[in-house]
PDB file of N, CA and C in Angstrom:
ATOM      1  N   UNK A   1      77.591  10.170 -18.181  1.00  0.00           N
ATOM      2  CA  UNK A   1      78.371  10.641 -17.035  1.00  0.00           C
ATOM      3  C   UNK A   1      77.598  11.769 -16.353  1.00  0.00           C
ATOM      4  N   UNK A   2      77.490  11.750 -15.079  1.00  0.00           N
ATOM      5  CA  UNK A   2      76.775  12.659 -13.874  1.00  0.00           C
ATOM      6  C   UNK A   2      77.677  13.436 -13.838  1.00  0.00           C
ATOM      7  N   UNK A   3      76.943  15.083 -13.376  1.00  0.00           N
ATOM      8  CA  UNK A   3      77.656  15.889 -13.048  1.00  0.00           C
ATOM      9  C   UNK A   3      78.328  15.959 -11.844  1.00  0.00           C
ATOM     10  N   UNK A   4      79.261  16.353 -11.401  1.00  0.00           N
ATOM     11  CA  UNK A   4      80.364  16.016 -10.469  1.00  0.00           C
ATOM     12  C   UNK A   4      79.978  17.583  -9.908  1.00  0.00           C
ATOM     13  N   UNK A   5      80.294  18.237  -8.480  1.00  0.00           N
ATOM     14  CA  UNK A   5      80.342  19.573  -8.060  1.00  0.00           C
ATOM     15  C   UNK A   5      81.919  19.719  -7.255  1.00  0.00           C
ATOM     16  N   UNK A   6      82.409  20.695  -7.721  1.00  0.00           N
ATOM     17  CA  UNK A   6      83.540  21.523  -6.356  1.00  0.00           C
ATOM     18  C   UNK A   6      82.865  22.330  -5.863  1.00  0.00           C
ATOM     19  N   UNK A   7      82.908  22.013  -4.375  1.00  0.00           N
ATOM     20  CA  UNK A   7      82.447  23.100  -3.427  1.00  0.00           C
ATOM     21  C   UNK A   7      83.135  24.028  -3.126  1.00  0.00           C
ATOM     22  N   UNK A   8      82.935  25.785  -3.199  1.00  0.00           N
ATOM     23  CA  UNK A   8      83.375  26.373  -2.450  1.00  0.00           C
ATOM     24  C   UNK A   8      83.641  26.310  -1.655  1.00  0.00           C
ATOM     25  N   UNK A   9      84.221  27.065  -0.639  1.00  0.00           N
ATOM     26  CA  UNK A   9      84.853  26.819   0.836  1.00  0.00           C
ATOM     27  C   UNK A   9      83.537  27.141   1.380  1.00  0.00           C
ATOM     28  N   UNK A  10      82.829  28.227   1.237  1.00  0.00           N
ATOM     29  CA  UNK A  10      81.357  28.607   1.858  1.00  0.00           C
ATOM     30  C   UNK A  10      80.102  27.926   1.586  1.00  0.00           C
ATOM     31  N   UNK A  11      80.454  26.866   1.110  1.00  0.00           N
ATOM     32  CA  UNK A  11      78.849  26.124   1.146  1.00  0.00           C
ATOM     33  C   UNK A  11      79.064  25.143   2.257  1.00  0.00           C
ATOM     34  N   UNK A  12      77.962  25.133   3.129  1.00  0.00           N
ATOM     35  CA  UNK A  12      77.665  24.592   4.503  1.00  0.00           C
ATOM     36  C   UNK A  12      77.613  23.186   4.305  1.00  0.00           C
ATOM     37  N   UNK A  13      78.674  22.313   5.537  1.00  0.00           N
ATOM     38  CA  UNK A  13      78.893  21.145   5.247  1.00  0.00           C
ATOM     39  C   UNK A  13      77.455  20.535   4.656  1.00  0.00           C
ATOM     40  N   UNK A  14      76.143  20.803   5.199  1.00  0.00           N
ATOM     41  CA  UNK A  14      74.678  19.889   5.249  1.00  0.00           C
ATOM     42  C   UNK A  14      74.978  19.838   4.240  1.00  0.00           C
ATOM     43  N   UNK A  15      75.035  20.740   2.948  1.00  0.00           N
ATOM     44  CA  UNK A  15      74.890  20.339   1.685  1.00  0.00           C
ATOM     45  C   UNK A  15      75.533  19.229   0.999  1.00  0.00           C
ATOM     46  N   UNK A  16      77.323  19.596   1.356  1.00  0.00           N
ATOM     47  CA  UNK A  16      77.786  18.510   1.094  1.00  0.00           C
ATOM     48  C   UNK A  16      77.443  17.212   1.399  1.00  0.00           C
ATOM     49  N   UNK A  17      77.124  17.069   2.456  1.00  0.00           N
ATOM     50  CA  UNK A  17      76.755  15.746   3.197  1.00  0.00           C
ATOM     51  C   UNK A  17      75.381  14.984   2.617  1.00  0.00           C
ATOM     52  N   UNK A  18      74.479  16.049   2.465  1.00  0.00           N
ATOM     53  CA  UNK A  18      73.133  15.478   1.953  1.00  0.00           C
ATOM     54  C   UNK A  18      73.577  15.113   0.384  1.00  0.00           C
ATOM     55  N   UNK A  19      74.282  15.989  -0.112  1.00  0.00           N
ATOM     56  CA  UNK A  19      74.153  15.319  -1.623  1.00  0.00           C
ATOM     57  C   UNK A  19      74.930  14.127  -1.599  1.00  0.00           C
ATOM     58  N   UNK A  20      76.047  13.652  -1.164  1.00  0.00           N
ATOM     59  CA  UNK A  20      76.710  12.522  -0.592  1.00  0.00           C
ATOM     60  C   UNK A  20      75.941  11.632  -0.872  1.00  0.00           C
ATOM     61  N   UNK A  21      75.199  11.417   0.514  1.00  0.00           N
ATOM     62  CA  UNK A  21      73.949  10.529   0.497  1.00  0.00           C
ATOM     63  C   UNK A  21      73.047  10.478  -0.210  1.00  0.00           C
ATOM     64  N   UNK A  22      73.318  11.266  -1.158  1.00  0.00           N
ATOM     65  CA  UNK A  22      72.198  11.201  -2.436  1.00  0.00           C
ATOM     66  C   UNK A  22      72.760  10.512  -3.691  1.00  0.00           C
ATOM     67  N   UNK A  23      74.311  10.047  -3.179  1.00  0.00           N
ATOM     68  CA  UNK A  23      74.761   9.318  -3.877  1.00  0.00           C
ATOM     69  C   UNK A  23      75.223  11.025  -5.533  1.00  0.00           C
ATOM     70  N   UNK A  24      75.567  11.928  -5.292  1.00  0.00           N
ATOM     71  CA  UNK A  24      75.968  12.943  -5.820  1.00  0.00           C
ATOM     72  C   UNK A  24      77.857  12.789  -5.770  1.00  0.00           C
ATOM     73  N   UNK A  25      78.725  12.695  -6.724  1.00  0.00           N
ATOM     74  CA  UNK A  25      79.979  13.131  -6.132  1.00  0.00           C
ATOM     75  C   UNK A  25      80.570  14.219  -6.061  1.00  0.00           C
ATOM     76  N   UNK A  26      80.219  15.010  -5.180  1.00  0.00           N
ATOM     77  CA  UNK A  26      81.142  15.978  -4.190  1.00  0.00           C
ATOM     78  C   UNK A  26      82.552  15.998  -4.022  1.00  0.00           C
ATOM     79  N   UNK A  27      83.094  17.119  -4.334  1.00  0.00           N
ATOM     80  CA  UNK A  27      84.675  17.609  -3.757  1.00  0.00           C
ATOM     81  C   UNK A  27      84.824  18.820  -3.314  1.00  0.00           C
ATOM     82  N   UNK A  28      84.924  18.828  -1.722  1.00  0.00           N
ATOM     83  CA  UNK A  28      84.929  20.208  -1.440  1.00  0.00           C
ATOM     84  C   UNK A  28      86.683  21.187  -1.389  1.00  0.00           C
ATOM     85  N   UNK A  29      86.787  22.093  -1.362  1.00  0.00           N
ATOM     86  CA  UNK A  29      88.090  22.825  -1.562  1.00  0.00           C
ATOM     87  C   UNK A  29      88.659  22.411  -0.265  1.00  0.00           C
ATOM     88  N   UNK A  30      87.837  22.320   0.987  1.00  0.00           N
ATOM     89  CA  UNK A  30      88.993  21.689   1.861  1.00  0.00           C
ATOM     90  C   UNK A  30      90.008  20.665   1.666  1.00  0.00           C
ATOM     91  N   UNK A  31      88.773  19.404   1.679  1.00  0.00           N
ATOM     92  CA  UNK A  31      89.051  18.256   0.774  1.00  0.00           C
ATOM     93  C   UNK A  31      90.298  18.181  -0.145  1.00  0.00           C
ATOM     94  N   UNK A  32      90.158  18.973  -0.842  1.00  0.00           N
ATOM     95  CA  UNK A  32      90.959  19.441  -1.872  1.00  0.00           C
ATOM     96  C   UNK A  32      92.819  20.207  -1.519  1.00  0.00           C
ATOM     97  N   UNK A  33      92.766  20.540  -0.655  1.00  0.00           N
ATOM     98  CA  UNK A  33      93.211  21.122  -0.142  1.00  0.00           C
ATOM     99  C   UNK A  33      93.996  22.445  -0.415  1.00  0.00           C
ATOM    100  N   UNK A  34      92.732  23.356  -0.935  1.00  0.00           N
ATOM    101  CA  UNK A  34      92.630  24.228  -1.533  1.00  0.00           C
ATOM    102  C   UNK A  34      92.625  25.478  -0.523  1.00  0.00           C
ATOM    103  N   UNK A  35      92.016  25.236   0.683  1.00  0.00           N
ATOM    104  CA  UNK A  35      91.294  26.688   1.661  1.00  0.00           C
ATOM    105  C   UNK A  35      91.975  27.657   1.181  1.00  0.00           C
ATOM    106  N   UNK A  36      91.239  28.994   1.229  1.00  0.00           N
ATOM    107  CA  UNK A  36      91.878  30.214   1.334  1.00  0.00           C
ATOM    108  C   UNK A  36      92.519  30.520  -0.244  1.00  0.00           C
ATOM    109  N   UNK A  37      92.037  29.694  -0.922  1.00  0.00           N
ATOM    110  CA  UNK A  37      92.500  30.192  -2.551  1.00  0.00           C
ATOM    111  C   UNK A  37      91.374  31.403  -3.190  1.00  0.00           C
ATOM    112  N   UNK A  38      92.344  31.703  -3.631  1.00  0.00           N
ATOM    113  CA  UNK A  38      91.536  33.079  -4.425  1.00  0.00           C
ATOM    114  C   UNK A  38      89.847  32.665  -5.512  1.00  0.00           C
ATOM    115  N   UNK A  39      88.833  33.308  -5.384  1.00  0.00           N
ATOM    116  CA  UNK A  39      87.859  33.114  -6.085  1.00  0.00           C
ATOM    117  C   UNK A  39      87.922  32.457  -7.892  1.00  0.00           C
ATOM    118  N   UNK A  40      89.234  33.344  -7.928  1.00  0.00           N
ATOM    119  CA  UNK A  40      89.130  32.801 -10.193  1.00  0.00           C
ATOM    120  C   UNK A  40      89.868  31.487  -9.909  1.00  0.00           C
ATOM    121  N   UNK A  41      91.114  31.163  -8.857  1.00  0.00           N
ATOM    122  CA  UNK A  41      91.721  29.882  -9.184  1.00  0.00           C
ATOM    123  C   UNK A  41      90.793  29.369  -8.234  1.00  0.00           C
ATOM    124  N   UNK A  42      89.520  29.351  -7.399  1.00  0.00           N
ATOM    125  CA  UNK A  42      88.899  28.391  -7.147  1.00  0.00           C
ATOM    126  C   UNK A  42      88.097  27.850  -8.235  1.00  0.00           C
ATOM    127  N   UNK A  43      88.027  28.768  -9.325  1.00  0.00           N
ATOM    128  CA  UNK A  43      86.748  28.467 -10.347  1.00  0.00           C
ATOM    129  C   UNK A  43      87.460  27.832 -11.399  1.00  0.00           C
ATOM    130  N   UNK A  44      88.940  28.150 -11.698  1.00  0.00           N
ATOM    131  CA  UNK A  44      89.964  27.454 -12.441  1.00  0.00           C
ATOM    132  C   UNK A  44      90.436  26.106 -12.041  1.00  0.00           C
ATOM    133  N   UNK A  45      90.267  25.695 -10.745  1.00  0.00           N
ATOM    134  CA  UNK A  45      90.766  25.079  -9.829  1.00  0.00           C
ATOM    135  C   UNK A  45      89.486  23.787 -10.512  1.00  0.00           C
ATOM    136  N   UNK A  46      88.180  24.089 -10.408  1.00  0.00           N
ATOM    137  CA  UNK A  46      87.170  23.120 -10.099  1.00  0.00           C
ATOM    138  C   UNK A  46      86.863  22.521 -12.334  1.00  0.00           C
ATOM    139  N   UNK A  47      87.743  23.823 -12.715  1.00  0.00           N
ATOM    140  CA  UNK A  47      87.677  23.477 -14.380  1.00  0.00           C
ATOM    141  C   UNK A  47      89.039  22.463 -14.789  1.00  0.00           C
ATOM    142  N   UNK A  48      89.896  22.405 -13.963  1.00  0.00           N
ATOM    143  CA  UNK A  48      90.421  21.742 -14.162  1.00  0.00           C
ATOM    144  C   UNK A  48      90.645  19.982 -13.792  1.00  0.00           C
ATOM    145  N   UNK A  49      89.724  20.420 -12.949  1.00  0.00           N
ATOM    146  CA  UNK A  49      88.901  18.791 -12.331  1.00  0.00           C
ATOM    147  C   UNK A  49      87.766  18.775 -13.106  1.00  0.00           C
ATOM    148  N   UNK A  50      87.422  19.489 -13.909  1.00  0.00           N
ATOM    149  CA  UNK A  50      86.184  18.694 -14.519  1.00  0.00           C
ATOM    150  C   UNK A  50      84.946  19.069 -13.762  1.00  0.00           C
ATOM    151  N   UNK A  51      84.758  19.717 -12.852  1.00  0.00           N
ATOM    152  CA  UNK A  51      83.793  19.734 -11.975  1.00  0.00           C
ATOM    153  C   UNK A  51      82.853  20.932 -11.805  1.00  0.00           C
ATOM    154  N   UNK A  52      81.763  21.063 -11.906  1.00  0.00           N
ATOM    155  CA  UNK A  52      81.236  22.306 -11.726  1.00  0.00           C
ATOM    156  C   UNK A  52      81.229  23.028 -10.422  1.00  0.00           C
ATOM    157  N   UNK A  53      81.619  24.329 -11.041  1.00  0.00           N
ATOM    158  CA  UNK A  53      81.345  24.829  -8.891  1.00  0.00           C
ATOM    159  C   UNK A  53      80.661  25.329  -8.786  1.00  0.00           C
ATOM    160  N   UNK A  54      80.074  24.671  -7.350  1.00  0.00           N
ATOM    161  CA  UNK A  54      78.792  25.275  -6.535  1.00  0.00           C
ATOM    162  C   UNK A  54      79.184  26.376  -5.488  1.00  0.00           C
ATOM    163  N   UNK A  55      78.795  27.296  -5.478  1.00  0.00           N
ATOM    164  CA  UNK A  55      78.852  28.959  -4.644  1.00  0.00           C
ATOM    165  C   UNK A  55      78.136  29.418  -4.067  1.00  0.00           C
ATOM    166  N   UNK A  56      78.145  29.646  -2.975  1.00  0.00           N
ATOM    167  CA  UNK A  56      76.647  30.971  -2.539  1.00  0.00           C
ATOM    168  C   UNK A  56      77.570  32.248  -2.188  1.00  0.00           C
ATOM    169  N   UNK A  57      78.597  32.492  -3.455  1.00  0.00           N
ATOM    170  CA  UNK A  57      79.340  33.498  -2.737  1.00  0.00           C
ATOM    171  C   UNK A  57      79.044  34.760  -4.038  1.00  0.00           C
ATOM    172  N   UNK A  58      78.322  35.490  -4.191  1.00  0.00           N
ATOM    173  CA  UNK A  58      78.349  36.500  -4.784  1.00  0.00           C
ATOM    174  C   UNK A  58      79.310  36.948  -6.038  1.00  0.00           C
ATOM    175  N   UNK A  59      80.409  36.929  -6.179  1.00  0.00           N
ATOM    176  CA  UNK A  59      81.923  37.378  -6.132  1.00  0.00           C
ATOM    177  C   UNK A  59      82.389  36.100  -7.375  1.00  0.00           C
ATOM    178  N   UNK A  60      81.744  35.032  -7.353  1.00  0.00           N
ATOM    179  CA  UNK A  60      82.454  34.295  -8.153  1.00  0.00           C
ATOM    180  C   UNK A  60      81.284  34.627  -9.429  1.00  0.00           C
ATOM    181  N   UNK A  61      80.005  34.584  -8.892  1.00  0.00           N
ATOM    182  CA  UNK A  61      78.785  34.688 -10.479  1.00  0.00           C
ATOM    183  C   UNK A  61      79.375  36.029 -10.944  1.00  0.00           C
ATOM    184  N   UNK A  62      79.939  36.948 -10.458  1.00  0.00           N
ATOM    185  CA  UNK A  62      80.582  38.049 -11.786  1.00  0.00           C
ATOM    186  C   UNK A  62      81.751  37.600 -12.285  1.00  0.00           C
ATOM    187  N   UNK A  63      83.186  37.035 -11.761  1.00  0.00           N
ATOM    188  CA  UNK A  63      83.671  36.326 -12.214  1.00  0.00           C
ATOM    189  C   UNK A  63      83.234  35.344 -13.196  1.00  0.00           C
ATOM    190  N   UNK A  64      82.545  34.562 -12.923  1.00  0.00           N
ATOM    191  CA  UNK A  64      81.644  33.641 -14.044  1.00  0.00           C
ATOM    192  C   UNK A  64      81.727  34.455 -15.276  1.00  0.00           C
ATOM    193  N   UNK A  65      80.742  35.259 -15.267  1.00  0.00           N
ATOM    194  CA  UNK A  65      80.091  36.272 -16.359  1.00  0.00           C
ATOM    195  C   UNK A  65      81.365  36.749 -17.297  1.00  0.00           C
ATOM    196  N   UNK A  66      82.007  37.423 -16.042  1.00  0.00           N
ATOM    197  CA  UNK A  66      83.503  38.061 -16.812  1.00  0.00           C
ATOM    198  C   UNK A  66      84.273  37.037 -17.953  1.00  0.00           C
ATOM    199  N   UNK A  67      83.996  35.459 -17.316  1.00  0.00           N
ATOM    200  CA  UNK A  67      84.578  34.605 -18.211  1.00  0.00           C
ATOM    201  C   UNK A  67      83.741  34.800 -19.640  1.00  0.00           C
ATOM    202  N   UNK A  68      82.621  34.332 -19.575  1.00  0.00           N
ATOM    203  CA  UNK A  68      81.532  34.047 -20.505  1.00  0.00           C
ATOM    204  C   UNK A  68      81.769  35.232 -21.466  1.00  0.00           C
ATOM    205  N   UNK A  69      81.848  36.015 -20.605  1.00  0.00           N
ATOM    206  CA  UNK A  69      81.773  37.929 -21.944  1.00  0.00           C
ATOM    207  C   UNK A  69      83.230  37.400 -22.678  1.00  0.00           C
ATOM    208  N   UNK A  70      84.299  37.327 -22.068  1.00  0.00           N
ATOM    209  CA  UNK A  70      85.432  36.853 -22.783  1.00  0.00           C
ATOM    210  C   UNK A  70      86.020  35.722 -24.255  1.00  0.00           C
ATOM    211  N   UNK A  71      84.741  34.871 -23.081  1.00  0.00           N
ATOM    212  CA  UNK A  71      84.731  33.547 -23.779  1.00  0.00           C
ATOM    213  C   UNK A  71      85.465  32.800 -23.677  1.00  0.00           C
ATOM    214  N   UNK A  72      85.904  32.446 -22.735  1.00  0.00           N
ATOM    215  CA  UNK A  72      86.670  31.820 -21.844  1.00  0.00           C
ATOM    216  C   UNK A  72      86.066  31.006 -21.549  1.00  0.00           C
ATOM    217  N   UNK A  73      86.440  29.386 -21.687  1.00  0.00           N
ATOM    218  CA  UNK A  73      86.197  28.277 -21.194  1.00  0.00           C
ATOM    219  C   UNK A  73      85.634  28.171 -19.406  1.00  0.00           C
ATOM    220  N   UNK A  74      84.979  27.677 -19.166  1.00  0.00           N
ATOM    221  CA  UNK A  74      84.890  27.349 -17.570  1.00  0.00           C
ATOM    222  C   UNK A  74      83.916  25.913 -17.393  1.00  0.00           C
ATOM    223  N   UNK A  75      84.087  25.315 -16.145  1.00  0.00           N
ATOM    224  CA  UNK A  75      83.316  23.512 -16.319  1.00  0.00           C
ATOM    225  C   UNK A  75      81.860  24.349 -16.251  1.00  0.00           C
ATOM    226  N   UNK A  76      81.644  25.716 -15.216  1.00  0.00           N
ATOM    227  CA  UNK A  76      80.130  25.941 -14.993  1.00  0.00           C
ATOM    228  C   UNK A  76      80.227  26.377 -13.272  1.00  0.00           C
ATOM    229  N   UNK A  77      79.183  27.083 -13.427  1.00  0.00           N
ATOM    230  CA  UNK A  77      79.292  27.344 -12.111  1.00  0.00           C
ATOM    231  C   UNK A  77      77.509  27.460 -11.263  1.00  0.00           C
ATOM    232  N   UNK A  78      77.069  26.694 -10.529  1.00  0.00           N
ATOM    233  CA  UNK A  78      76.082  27.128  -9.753  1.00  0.00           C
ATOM    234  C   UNK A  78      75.989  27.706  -8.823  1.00  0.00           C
ATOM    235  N   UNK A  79      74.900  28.614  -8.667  1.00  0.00           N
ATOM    236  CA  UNK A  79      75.062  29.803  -7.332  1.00  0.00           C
ATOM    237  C   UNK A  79      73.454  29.726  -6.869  1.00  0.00           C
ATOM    238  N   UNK A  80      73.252  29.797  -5.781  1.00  0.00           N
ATOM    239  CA  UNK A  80      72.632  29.697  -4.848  1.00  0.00           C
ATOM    240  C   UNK A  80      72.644  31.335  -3.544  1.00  0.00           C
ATOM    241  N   UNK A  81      71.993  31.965  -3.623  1.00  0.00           N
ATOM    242  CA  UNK A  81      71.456  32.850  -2.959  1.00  0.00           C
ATOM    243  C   UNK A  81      71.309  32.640  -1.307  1.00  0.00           C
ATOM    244  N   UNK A  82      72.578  32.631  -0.495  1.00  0.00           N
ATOM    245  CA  UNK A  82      72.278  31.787   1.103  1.00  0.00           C
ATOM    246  C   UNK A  82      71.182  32.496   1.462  1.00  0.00           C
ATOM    247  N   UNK A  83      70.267  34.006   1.408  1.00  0.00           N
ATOM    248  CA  UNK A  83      69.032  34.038   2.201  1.00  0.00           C
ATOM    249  C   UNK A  83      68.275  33.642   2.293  1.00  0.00           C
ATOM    250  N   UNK A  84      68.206  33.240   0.076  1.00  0.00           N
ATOM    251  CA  UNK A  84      66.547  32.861  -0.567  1.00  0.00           C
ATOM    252  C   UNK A  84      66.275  31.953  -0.640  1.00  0.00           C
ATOM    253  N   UNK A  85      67.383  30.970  -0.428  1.00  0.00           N
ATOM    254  CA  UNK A  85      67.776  29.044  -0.900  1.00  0.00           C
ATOM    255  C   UNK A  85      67.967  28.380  -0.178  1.00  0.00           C
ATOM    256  N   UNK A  86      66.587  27.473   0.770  1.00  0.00           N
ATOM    257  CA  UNK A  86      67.293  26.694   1.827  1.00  0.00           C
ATOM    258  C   UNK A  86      67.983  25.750   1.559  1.00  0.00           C
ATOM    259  N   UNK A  87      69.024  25.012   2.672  1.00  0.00           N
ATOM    260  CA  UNK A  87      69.477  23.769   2.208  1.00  0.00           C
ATOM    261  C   UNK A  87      69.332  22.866   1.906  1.00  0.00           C
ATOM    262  N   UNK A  88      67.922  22.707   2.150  1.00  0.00           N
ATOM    263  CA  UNK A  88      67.197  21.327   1.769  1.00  0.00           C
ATOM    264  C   UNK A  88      66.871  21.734  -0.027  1.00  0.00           C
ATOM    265  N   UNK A  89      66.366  22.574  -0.433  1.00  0.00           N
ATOM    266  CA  UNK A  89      66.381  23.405  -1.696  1.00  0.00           C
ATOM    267  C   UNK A  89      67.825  23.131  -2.677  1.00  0.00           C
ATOM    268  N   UNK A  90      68.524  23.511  -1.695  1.00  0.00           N
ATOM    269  CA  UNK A  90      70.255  23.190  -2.766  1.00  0.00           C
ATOM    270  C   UNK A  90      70.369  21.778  -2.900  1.00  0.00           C
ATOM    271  N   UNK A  91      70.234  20.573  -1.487  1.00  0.00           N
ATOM    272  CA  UNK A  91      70.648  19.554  -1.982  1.00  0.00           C
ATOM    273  C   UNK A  91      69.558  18.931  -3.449  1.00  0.00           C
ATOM    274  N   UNK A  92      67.930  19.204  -3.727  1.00  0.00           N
ATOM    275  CA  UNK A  92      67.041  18.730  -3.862  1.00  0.00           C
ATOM    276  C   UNK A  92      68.059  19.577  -5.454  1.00  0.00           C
ATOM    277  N   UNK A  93      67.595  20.463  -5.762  1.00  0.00           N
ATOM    278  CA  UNK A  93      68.626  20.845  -6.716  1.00  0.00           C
ATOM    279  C   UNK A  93      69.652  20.887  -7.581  1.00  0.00           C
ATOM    280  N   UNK A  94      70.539  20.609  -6.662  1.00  0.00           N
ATOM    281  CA  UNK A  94      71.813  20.004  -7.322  1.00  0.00           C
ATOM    282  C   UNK A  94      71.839  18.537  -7.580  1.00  0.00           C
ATOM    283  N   UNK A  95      71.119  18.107  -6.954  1.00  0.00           N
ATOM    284  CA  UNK A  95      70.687  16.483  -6.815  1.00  0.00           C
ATOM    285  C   UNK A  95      70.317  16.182  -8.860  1.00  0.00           C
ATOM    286  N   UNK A  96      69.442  16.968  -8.896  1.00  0.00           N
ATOM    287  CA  UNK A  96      68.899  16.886  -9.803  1.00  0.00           C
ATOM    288  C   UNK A  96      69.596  17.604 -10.977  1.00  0.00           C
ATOM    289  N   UNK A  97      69.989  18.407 -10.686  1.00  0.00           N
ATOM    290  CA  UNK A  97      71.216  18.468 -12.217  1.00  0.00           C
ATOM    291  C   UNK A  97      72.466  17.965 -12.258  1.00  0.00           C
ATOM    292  N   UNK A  98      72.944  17.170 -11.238  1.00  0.00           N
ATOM    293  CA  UNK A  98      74.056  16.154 -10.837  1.00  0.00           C
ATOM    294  C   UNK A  98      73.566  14.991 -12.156  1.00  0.00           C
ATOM    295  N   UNK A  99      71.824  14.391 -11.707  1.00  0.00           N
ATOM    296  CA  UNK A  99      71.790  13.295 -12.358  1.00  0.00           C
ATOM    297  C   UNK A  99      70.737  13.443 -13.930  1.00  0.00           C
ATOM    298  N   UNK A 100      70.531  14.748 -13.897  1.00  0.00           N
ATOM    299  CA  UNK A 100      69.547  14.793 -15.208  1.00  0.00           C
ATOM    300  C   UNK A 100      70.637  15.791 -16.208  1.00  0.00           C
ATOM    301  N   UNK A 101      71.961  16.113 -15.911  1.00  0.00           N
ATOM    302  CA  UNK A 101      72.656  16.748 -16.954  1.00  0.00           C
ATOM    303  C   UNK A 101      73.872  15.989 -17.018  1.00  0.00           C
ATOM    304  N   UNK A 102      74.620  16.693 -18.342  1.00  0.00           N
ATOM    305  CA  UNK A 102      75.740  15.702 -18.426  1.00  0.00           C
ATOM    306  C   UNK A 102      76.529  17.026 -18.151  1.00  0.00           C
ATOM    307  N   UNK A 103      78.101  16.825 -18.272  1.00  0.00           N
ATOM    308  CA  UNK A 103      78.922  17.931 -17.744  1.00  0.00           C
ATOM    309  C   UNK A 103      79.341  18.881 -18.903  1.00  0.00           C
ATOM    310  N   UNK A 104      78.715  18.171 -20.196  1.00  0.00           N
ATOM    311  CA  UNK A 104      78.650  19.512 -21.264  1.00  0.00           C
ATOM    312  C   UNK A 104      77.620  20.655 -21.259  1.00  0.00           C
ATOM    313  N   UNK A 105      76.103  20.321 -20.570  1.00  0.00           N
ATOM    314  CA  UNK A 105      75.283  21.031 -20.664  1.00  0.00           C
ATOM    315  C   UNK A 105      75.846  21.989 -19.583  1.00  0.00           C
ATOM    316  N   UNK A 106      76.369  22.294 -18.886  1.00  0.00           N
ATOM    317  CA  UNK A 106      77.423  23.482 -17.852  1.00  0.00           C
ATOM    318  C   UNK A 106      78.571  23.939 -17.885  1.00  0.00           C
ATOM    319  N   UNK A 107      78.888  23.754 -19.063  1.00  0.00           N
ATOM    320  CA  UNK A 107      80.719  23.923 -19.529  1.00  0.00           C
ATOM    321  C   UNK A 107      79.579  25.790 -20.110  1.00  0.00           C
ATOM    322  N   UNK A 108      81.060  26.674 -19.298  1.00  0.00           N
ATOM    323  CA  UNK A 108      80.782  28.024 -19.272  1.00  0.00           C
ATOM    324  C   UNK A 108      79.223  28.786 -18.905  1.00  0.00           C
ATOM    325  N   UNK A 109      78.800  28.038 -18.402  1.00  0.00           N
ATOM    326  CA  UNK A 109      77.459  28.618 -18.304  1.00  0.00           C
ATOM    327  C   UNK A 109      77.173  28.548 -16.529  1.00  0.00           C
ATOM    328  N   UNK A 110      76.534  29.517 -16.481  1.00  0.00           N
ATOM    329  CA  UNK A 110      75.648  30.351 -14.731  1.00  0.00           C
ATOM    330  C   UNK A 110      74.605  30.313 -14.519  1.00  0.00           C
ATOM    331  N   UNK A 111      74.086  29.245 -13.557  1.00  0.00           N
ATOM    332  CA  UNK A 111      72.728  28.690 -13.333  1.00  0.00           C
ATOM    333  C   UNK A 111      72.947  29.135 -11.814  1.00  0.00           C
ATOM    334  N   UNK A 112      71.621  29.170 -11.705  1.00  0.00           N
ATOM    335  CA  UNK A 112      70.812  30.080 -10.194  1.00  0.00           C
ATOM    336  C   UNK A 112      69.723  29.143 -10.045  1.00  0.00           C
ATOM    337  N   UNK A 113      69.602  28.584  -8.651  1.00  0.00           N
ATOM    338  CA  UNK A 113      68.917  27.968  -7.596  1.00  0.00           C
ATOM    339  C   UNK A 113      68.233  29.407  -6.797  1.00  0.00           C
ATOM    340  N   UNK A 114      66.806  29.130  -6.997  1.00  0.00           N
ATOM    341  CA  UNK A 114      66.146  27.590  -7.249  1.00  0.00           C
ATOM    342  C   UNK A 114      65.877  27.542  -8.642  1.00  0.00           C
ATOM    343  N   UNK A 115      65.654  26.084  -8.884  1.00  0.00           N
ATOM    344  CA  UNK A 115      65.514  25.764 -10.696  1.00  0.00           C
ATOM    345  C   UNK A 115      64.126  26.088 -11.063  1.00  0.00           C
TER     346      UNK A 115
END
């Protein structure tokens, strides 16, 4: 089984769209119909789908952490840096740990793009 992503509300449609077509399955919080939910139940939100979430929002990788120090379950979360990480970079990326990981190798754990 491929890794699955929930998108934050702040990751730029291209991404979604390119990984799409990369044959990646994508669920974004709109989608979802999530907008405007708080950062921990977006990250609770995407663990309870099974799905890892993808972020370029600052605010959730300490959240993350906060889980991990706890020890607190989470599906995983990837974060991406919007200055340092182009989009072509995120889809090429996530592309690739979509189809070279399974969804245990990201259960509670904080990975940073680029790989």
């Amino acid at each position: 089984m491929s890794v699955r992503f929930y998108m934050d509300e702040n990751v730029p449609r291209q991404i979604t769209t390119g990984l799409k077509l990369r044959g990646v399955d994508v669920l974004t919080v709109q989608a979802d119909s999530r907008s405007g939910l708080a950062d921990p139940e977006v990250l609770q939100r995407a663990t309870v789908l099974e799905r890892v979430l993808f972020s370029r929002d600052d605010d959730l990788v300490a959240i993350a952490c906060a889980l991990q120090q706890q020890g607190t379950p989470f599906a995983g979360v990837v974060y991406a840096h919007p200055q340092t990480v182009s989009i072509g970079n995120c889809v090429k990326d996530l592309e690739l740990i979509a189809k070279a990981c399974e969804p245990t190798d990201c259960c509670g754990q904080v990975q940073f793009l680029p790989l």
